[in-house]
N, C-alpha and C. Protein backbone atom coordinates (compact mmCIF):
# COMPACT_ATOMS: atom_id res chain seq x y z
N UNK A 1 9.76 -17.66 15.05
CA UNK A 1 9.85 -18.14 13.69
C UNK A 1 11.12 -18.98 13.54
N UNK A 2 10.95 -20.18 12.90
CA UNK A 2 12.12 -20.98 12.73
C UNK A 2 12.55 -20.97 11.30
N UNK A 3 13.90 -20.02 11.25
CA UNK A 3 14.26 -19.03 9.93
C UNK A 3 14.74 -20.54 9.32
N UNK A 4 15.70 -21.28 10.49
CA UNK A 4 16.42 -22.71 9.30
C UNK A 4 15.00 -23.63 8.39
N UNK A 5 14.10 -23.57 9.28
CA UNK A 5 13.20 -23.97 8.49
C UNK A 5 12.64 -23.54 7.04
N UNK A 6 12.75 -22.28 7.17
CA UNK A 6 12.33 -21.81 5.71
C UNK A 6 13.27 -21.26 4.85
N UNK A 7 14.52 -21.09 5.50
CA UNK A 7 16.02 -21.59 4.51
C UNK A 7 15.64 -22.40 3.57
N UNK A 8 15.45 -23.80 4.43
CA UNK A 8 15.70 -24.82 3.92
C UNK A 8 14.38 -25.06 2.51
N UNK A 9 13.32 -24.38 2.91
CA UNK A 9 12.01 -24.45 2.11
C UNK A 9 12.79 -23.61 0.83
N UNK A 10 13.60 -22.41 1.32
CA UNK A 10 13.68 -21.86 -0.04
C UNK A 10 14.83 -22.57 -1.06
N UNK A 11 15.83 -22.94 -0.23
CA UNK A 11 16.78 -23.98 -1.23
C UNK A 11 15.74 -24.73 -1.97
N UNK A 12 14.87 -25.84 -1.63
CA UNK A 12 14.12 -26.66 -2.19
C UNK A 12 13.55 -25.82 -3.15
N UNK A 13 13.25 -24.19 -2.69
CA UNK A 13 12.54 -23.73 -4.13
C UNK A 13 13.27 -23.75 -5.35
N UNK A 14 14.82 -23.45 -4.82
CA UNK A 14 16.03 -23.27 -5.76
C UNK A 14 16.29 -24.22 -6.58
N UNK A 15 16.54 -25.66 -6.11
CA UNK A 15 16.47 -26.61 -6.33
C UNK A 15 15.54 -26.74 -7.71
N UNK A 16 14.12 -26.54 -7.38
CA UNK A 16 12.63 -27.04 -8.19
C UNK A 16 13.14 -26.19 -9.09
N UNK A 17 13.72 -25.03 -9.30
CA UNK A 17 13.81 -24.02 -10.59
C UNK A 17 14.75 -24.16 -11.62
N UNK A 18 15.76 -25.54 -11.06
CA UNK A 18 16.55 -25.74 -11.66
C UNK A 18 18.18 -25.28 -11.01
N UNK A 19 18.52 -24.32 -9.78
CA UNK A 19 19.45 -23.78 -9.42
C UNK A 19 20.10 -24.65 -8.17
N UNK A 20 21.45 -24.60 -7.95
CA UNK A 20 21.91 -24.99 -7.06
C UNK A 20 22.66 -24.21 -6.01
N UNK A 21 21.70 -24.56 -5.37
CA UNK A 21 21.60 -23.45 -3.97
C UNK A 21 22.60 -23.19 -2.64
N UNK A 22 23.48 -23.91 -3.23
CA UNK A 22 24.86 -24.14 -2.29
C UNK A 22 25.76 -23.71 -3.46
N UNK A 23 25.72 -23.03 -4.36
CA UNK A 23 26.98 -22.13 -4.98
C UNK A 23 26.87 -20.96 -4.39
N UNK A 24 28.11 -20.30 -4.76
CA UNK A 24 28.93 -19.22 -4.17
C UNK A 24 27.63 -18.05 -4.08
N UNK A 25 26.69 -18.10 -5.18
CA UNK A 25 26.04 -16.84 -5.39
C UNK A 25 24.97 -17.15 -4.69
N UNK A 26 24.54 -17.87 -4.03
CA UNK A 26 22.95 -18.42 -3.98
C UNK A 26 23.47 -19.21 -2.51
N UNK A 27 24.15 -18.93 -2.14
CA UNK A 27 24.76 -19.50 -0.48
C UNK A 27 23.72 -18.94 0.46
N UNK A 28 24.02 -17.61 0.43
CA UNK A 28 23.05 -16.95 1.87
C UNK A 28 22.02 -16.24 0.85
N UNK A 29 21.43 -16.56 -0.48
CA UNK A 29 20.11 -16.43 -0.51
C UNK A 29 18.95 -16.35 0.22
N UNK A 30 18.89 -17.61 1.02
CA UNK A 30 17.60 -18.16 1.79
C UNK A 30 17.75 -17.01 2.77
N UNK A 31 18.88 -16.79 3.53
CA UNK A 31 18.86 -15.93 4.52
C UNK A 31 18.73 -14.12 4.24
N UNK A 32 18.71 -14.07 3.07
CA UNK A 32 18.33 -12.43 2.37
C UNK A 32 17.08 -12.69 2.39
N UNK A 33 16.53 -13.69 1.59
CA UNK A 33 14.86 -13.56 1.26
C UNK A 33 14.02 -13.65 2.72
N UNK A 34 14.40 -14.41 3.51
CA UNK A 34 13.65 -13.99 4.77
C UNK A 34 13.87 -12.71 5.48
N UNK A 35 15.12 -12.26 5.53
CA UNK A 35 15.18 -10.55 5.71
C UNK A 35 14.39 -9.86 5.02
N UNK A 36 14.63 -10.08 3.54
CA UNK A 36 13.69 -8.96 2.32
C UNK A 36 12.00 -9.24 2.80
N UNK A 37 11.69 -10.52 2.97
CA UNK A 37 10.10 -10.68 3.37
C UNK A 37 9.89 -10.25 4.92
N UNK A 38 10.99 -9.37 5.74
CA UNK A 38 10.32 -8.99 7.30
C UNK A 38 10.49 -7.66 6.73
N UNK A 39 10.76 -6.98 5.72
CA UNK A 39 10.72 -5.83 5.23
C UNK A 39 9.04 -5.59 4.41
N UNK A 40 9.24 -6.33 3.54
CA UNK A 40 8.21 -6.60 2.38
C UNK A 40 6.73 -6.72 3.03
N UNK A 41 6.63 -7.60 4.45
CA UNK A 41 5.44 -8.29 4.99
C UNK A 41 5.71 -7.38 5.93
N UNK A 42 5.97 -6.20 6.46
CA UNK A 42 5.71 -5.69 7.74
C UNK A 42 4.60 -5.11 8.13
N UNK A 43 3.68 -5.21 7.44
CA UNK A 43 2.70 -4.44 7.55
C UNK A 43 1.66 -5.34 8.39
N UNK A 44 1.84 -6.99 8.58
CA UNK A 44 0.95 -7.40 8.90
C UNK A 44 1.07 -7.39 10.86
N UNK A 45 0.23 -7.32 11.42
CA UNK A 45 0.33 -7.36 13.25
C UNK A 45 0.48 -5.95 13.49
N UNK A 46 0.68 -4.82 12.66
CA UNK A 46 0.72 -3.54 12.77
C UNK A 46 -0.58 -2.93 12.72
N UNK A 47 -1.24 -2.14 14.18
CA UNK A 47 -2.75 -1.13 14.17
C UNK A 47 -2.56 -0.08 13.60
N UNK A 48 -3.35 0.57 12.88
CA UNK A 48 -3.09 1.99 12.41
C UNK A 48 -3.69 2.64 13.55
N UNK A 49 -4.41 2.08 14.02
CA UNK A 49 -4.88 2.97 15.36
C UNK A 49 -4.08 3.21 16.47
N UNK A 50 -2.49 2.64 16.49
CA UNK A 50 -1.92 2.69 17.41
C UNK A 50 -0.41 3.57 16.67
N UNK A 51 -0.86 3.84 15.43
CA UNK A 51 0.55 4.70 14.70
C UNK A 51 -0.17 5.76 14.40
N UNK A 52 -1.56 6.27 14.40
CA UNK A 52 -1.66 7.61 13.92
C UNK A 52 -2.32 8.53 15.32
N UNK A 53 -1.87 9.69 15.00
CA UNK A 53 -1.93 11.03 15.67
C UNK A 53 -2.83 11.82 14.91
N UNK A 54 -4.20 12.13 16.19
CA UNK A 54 -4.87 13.41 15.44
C UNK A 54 -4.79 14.46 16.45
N UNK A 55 -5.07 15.32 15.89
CA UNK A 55 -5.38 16.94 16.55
C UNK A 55 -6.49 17.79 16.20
N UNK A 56 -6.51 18.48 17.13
CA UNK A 56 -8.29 19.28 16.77
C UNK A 56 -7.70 19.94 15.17
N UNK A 57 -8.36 20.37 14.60
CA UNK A 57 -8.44 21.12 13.69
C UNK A 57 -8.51 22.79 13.77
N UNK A 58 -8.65 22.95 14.92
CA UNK A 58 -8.05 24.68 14.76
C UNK A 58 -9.16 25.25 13.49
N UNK A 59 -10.39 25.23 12.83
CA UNK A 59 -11.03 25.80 12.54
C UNK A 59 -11.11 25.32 10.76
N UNK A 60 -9.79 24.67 10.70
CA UNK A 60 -9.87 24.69 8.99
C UNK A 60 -10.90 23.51 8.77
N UNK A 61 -10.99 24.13 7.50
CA UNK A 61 -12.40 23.32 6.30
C UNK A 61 -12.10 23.01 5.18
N UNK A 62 -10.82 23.62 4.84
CA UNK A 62 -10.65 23.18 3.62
C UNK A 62 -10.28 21.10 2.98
N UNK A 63 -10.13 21.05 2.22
CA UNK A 63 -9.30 19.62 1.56
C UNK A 63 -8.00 19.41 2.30
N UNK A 64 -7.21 18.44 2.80
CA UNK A 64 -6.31 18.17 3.36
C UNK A 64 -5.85 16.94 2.27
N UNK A 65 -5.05 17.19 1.36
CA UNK A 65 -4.27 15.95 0.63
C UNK A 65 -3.28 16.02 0.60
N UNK A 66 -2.64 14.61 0.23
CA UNK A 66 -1.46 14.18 0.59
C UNK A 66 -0.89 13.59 -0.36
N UNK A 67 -0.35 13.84 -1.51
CA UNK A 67 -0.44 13.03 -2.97
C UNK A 67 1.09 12.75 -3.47
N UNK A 68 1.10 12.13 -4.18
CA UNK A 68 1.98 11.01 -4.98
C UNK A 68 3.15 10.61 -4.00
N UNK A 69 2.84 9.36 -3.01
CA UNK A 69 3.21 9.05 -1.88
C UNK A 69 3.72 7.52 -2.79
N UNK A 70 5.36 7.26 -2.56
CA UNK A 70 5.66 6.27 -3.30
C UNK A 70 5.16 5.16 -2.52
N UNK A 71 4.41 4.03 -3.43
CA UNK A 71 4.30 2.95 -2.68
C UNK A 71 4.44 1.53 -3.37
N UNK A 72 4.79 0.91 -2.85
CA UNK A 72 5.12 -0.57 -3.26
C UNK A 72 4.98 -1.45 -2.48
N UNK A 73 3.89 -2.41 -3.02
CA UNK A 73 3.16 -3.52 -2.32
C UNK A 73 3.25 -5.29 -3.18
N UNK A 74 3.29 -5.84 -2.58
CA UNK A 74 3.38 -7.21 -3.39
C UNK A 74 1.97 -7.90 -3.55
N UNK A 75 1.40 -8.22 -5.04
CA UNK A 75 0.64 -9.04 -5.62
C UNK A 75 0.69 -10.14 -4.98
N UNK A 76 -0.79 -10.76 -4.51
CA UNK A 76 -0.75 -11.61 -2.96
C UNK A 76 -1.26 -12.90 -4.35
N UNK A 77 -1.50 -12.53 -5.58
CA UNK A 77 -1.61 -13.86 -6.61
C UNK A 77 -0.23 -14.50 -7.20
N UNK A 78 0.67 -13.56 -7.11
CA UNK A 78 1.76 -13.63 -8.01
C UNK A 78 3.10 -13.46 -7.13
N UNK A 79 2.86 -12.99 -5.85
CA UNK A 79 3.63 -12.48 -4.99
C UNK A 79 4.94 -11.74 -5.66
N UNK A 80 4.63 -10.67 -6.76
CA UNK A 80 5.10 -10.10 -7.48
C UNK A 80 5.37 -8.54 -7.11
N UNK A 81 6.50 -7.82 -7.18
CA UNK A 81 5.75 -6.05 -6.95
C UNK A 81 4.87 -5.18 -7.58
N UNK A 82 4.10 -4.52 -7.10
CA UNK A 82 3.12 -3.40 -8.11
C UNK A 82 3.81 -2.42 -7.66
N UNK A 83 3.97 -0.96 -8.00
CA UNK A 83 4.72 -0.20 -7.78
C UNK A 83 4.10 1.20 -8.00
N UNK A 84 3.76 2.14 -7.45
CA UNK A 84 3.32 3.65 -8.28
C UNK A 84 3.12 4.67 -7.17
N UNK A 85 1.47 5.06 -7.49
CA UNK A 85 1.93 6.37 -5.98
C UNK A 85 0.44 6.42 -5.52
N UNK A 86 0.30 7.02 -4.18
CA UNK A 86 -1.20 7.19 -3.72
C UNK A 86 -1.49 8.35 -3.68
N UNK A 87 -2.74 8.79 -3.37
CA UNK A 87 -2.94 9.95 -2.85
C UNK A 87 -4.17 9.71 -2.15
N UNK A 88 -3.90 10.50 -1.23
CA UNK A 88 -5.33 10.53 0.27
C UNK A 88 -5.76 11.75 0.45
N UNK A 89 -7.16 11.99 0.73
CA UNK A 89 -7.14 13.08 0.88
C UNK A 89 -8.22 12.85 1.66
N UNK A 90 -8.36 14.08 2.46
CA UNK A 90 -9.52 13.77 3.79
C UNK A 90 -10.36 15.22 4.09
N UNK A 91 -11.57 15.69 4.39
CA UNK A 91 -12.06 16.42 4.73
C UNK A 91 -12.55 16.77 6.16
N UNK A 92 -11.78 17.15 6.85
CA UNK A 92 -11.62 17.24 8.66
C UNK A 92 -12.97 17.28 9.00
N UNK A 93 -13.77 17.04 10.11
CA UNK A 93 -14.60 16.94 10.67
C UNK A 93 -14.07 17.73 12.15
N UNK A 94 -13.71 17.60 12.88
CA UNK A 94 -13.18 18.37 14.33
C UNK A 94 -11.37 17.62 14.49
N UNK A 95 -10.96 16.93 13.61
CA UNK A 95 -9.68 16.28 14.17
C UNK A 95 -9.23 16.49 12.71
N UNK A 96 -7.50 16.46 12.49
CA UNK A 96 -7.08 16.26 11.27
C UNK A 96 -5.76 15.58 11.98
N UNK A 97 -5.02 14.86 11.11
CA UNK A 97 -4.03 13.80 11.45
C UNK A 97 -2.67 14.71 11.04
N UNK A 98 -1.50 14.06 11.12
CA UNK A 98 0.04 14.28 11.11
C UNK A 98 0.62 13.80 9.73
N UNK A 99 0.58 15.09 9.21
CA UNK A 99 0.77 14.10 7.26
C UNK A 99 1.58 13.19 7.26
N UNK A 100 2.30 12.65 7.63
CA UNK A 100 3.69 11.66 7.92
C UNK A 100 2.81 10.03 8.10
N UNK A 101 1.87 10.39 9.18
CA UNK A 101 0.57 9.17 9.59
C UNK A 101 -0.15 8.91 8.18
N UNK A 102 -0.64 10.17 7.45
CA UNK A 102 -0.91 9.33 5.87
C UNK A 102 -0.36 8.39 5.22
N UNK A 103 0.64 8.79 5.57
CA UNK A 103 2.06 7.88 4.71
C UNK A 103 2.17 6.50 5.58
N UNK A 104 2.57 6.69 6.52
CA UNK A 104 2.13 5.36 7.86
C UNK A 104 1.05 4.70 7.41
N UNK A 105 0.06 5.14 7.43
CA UNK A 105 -1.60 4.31 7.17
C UNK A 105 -1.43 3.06 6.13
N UNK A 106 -0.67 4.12 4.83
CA UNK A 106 -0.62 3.43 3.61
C UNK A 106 0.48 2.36 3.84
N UNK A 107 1.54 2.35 4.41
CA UNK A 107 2.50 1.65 4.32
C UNK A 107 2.11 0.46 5.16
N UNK A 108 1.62 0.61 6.38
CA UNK A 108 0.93 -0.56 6.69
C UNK A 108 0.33 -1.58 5.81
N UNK A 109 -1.08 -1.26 5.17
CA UNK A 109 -1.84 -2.15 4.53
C UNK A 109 -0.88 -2.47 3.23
N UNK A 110 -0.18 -1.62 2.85
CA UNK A 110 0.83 -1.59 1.41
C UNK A 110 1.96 -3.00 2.20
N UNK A 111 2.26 -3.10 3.12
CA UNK A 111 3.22 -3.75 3.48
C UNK A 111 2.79 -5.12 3.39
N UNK A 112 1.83 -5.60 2.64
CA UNK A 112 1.10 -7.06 3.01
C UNK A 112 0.80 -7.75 1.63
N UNK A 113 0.86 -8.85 1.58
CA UNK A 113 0.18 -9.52 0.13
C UNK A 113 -1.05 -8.99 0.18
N UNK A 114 -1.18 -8.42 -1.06
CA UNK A 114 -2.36 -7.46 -1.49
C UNK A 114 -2.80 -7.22 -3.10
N UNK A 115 -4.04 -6.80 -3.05
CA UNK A 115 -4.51 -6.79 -4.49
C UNK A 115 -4.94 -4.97 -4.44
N UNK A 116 -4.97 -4.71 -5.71
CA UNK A 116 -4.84 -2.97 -5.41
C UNK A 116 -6.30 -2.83 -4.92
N UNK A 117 -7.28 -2.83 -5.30
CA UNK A 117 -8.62 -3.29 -5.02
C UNK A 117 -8.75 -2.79 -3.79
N UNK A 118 -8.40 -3.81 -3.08
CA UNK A 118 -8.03 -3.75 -1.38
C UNK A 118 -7.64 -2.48 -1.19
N UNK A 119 -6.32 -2.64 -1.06
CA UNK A 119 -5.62 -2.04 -0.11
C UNK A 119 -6.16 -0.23 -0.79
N UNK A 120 -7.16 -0.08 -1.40
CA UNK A 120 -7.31 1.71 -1.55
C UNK A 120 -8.29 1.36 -0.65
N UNK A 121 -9.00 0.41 -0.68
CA UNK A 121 -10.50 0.55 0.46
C UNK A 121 -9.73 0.77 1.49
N UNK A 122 -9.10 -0.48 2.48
CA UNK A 122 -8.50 -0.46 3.74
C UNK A 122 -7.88 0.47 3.90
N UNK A 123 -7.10 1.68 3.28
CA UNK A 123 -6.61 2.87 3.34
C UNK A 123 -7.98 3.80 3.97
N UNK A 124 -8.71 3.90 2.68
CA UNK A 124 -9.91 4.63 2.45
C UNK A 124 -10.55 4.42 4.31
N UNK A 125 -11.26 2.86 4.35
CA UNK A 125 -11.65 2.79 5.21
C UNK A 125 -10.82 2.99 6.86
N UNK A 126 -9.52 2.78 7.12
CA UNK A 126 -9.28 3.18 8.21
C UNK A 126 -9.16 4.22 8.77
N UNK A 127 -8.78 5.15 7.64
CA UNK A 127 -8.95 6.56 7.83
C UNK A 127 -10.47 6.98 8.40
N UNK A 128 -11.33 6.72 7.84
CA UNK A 128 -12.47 7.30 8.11
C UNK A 128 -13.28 6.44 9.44
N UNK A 129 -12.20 5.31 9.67
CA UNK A 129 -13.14 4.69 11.30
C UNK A 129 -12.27 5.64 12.10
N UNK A 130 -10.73 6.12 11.82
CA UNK A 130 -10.03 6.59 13.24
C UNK A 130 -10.40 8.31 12.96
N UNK A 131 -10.35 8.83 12.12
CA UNK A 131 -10.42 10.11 11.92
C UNK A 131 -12.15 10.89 11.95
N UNK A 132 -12.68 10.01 11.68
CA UNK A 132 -14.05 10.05 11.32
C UNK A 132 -14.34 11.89 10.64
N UNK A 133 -13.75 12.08 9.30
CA UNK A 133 -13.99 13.43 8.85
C UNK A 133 -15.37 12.86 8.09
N UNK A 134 -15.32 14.00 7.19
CA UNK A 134 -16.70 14.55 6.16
C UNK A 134 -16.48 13.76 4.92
N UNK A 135 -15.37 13.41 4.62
CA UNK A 135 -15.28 13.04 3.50
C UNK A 135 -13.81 12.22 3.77
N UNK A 136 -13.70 10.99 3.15
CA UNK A 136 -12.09 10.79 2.43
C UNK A 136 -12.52 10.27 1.29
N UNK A 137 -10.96 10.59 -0.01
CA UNK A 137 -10.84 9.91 -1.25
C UNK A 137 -9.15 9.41 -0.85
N UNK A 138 -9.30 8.16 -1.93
CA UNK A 138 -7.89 7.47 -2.03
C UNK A 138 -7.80 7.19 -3.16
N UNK A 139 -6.90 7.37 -4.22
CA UNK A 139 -6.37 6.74 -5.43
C UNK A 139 -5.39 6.55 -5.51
N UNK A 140 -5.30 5.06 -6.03
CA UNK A 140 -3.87 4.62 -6.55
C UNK A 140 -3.77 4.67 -7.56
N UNK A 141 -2.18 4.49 -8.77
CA UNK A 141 -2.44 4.40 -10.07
C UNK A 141 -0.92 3.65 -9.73
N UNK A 142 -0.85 1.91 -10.05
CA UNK A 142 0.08 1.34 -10.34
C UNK A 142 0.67 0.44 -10.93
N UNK A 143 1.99 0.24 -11.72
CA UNK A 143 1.86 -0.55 -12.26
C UNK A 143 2.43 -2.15 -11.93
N UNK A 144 2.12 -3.38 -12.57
CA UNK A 144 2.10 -4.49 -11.74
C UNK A 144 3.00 -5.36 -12.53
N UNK A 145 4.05 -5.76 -12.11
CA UNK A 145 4.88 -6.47 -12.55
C UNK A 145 4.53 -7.94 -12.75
N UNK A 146 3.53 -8.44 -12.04
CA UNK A 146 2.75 -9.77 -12.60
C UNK A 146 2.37 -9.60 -14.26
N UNK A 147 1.97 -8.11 -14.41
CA UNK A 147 1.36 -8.30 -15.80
C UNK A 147 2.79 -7.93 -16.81
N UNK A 148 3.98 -7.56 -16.34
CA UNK A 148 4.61 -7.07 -17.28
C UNK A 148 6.04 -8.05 -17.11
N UNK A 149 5.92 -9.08 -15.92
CA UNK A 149 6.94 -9.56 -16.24
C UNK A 149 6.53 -11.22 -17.18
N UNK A 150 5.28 -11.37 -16.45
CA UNK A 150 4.55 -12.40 -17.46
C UNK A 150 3.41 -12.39 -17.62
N UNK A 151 3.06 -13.57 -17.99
CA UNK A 151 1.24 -13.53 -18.61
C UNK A 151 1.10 -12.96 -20.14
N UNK A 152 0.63 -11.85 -19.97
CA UNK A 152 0.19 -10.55 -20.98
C UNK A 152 1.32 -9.99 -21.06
N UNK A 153 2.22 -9.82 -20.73
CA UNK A 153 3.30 -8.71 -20.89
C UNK A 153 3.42 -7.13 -21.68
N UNK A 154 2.50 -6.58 -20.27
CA UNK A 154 2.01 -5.20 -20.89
C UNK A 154 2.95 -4.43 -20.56
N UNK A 155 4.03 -3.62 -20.87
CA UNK A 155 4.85 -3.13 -20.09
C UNK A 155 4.64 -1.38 -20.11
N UNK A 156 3.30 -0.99 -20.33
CA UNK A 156 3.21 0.29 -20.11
C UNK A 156 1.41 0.68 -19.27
N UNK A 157 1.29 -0.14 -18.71
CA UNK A 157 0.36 -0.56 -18.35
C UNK A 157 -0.05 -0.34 -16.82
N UNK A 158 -1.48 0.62 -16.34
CA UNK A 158 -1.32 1.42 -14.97
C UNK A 158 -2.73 1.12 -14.72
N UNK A 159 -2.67 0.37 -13.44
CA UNK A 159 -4.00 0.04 -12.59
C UNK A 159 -4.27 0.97 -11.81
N UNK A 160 -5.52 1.97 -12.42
CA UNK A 160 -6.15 3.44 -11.12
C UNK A 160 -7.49 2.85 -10.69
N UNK A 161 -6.88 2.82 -8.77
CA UNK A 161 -8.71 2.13 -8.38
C UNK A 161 -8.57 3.91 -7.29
N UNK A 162 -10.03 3.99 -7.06
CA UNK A 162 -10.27 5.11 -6.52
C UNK A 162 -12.06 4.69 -5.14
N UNK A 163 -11.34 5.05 -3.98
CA UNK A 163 -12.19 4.51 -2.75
C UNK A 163 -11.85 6.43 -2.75
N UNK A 164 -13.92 6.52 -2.59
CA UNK A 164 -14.78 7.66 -2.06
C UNK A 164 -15.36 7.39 -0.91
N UNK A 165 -15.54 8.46 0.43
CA UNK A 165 -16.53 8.18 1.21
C UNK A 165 -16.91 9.53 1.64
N UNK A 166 -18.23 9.75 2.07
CA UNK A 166 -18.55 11.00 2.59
C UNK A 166 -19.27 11.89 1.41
N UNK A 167 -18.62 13.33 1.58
CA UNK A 167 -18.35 13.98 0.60
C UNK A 167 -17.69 13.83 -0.85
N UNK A 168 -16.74 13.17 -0.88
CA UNK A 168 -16.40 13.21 -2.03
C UNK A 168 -17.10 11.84 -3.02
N UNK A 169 -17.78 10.92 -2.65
CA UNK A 169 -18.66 10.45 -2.83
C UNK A 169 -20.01 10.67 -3.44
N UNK A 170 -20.74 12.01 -2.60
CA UNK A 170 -22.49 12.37 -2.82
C UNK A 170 -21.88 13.91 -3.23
N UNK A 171 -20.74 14.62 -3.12
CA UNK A 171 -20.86 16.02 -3.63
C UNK A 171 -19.78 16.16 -5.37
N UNK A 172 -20.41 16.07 -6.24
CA UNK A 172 -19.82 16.14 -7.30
C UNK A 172 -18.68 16.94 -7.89
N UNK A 173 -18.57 18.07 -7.10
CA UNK A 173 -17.96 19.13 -6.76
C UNK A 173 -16.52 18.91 -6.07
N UNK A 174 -16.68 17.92 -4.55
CA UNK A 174 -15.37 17.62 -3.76
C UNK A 174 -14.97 16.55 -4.63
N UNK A 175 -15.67 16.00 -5.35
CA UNK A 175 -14.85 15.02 -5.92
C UNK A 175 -13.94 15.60 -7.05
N UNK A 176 -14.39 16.18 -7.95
CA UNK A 176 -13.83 16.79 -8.72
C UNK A 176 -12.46 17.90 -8.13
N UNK A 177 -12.42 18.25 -7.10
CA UNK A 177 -11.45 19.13 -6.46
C UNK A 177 -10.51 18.62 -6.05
N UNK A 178 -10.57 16.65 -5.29
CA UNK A 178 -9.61 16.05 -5.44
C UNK A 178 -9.12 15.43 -6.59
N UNK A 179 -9.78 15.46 -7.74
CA UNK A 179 -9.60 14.39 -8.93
C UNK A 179 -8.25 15.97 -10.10
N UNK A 180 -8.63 16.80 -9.68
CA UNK A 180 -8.25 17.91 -10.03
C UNK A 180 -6.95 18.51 -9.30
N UNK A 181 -6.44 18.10 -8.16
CA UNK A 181 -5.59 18.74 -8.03
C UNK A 181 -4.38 17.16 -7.14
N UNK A 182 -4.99 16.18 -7.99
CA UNK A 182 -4.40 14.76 -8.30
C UNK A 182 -3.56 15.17 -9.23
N UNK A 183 -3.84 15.91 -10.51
CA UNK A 183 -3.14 15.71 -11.44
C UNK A 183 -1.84 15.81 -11.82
């Protein structure tokens, strides 16, 4: 990656906004914001299949969740932060994972320009290609600084998307047991 190159792209942004990008405060800008975006964007070139750990399951059946997991992802319209919490929850089939790898899973796809939409499926769904249990649910509930720093300016305002598969999907019951002990 040629960082002087996109220095220089971001002065020009500085520039277009009205700022002058060679004062004292705004000197090594360009060179923070490309640090802050190998933080922000790390999620992309990263397998979840190559960061998570499963293990037999040792006999259990019960719900395995993992809830209010802080996460913060950037609006891939607004390239703005959304901010709130997840929860995963999975129903073992013969393998169950390393709760820490929940958190991994999410931070991956969370680490990328993203729309919430998404990133509960791609949660939802990777779990259930590498783990292959009975059931997973994923809900997010977050809120989006596109809408509250402009536009609409809702500032109390919480986007909940919710990816079912399996069981908690066709049994009315598991769903309700994760929607229930979400709260």
């Amino acid at each position: 990656m040629d960082e002087n190159k996109y220095e220089k792209m971001i002065k020009e942004i500085l520039k277009h906004i009205g700022e002058d990008p060679d004062r004292e405060g705004l000197r090594y800008t360009p060179k923070r914001i490309i640090n802050s975006w190998k933080e922000l964007y790390s999620g992309y070139g990263k397998d979840p299949k190559k960061v998570l750990t499963v293990f037999d399951h040792a006999g259990y059946t019960g719900m395995v969740l993992l809830k209010d997991v802080e996460l913060y992802s950037m609006c891939e319209h607004h390239l703005l932060p959304f901010v709130g919490k997840c929860h995963i929850a999975y129903l073992p089939d013969k393998k169950v994972i390393g709760i820490s790898k929940l958190a991994r899973l999410m931070e991956i796809y969370a680490r990328r320009a993203q729309i919430q939409e998404r990133l509960t499926d791609e949660i939802a769904d990777s779990l259930e290609d590498i783990l292959k249990p009975l059931g997973v649910a994923v809900q997010i509930e977050a809120e989006h600084f596109c809408m509250r720093m402009r536009g609409v300016s809702k500032q109390h305002s919480t986007l909940v998307t919710t990816s079912l598969r399996g069981f908690f999907l066709t049994s009315a019951s598991t769903r309700n047991e994760f929607l229930n002990a979400i709260k």
